[in-house]
Protein backbone atom coordinates (compact mmCIF):
# COMPACT_ATOMS: atom_id res chain seq x y z
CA UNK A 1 128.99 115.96 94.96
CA UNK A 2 128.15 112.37 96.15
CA UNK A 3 127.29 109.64 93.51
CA UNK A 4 123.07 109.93 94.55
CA UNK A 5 123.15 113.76 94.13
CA UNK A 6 124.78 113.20 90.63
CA UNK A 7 122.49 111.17 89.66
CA UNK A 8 119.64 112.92 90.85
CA UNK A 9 120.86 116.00 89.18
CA UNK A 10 121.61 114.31 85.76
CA UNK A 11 118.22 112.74 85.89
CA UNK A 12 116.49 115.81 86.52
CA UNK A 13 117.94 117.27 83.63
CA UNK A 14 116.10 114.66 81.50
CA UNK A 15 112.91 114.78 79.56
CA UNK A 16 109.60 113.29 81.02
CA UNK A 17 110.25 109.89 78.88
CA UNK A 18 113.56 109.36 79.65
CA UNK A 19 112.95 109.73 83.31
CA UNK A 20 110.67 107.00 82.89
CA UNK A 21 113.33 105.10 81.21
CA UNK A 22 115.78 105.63 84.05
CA UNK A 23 113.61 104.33 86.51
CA UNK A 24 112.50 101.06 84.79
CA UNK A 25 116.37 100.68 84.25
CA UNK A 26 116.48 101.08 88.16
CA UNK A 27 113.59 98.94 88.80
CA UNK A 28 115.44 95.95 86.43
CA UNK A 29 118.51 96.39 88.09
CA UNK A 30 116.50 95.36 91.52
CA UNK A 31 115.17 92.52 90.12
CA UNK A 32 118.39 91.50 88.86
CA UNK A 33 119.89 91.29 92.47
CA UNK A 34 116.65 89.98 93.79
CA UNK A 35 116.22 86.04 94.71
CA UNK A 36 112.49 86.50 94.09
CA UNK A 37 112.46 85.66 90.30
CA UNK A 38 109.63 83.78 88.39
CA UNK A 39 109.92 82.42 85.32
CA UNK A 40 107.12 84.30 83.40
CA UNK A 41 108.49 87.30 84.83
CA UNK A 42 111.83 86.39 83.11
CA UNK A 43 110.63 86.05 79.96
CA UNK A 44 108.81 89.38 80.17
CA UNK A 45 112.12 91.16 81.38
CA UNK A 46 113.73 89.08 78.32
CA UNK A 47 110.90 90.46 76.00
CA UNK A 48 111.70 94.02 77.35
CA UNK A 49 114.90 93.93 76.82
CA UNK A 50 114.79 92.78 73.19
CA UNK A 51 112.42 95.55 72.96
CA UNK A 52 114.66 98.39 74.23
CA UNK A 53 117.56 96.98 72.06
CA UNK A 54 115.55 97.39 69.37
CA UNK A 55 114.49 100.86 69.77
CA UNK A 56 111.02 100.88 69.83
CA UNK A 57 109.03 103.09 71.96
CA UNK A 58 107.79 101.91 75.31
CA UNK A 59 104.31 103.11 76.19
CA UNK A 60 104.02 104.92 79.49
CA UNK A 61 101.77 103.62 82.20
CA UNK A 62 99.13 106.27 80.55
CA UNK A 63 99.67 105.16 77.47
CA UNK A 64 99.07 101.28 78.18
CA UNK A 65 95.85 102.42 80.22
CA UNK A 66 94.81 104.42 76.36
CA UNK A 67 95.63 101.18 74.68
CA UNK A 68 93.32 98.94 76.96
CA UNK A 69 90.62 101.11 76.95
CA UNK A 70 90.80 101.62 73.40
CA UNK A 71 90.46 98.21 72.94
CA UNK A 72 87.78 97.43 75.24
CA UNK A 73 85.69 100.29 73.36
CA UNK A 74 86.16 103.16 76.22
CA UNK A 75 87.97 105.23 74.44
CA UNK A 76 85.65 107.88 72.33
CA UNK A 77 87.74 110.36 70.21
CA UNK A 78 85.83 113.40 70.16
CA UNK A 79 86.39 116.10 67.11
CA UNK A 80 86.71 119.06 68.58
């Protein structure tokens, strides 16, 4: 089995979340080889990483959209 399908296979094998987690690892990892760095976006990835270090949860993209629109006031919790 080649390194890719491996991979592919272990990360299958994860939960939803940690998927998530595997890409954004992925995702850093380009921007680490990349030439196309900006400072703010350094001191996000810095912010990140302290944040992943320390354990704590990081919202999914669905999650971040909930957050916002609670917020903003969109968000109506209904009792059902």
């Amino acid at each position: 089995m080649s390194a890719e399908q491996e991979l592919l296979s272990n990360w299958r094998s994860l939960p939803p979340d940690k998927q998530e987690e595997v890409l954004d690892f992925v995702e850093f990892l380009r921007w680490k080889t990349s030439t196309n760095k900006t400072p703010l976006g350094e001191g996000l990835r810095q912010i990140r990483s302290k944040i992943i270090a320390s354990g704590e949860h990081l919202l999914s993209r669905d999650e971040i959209e909930k957050e916002i629109a609670s917020r903003r006031g969109g968000l109506q919790e209904t009792d059902a």
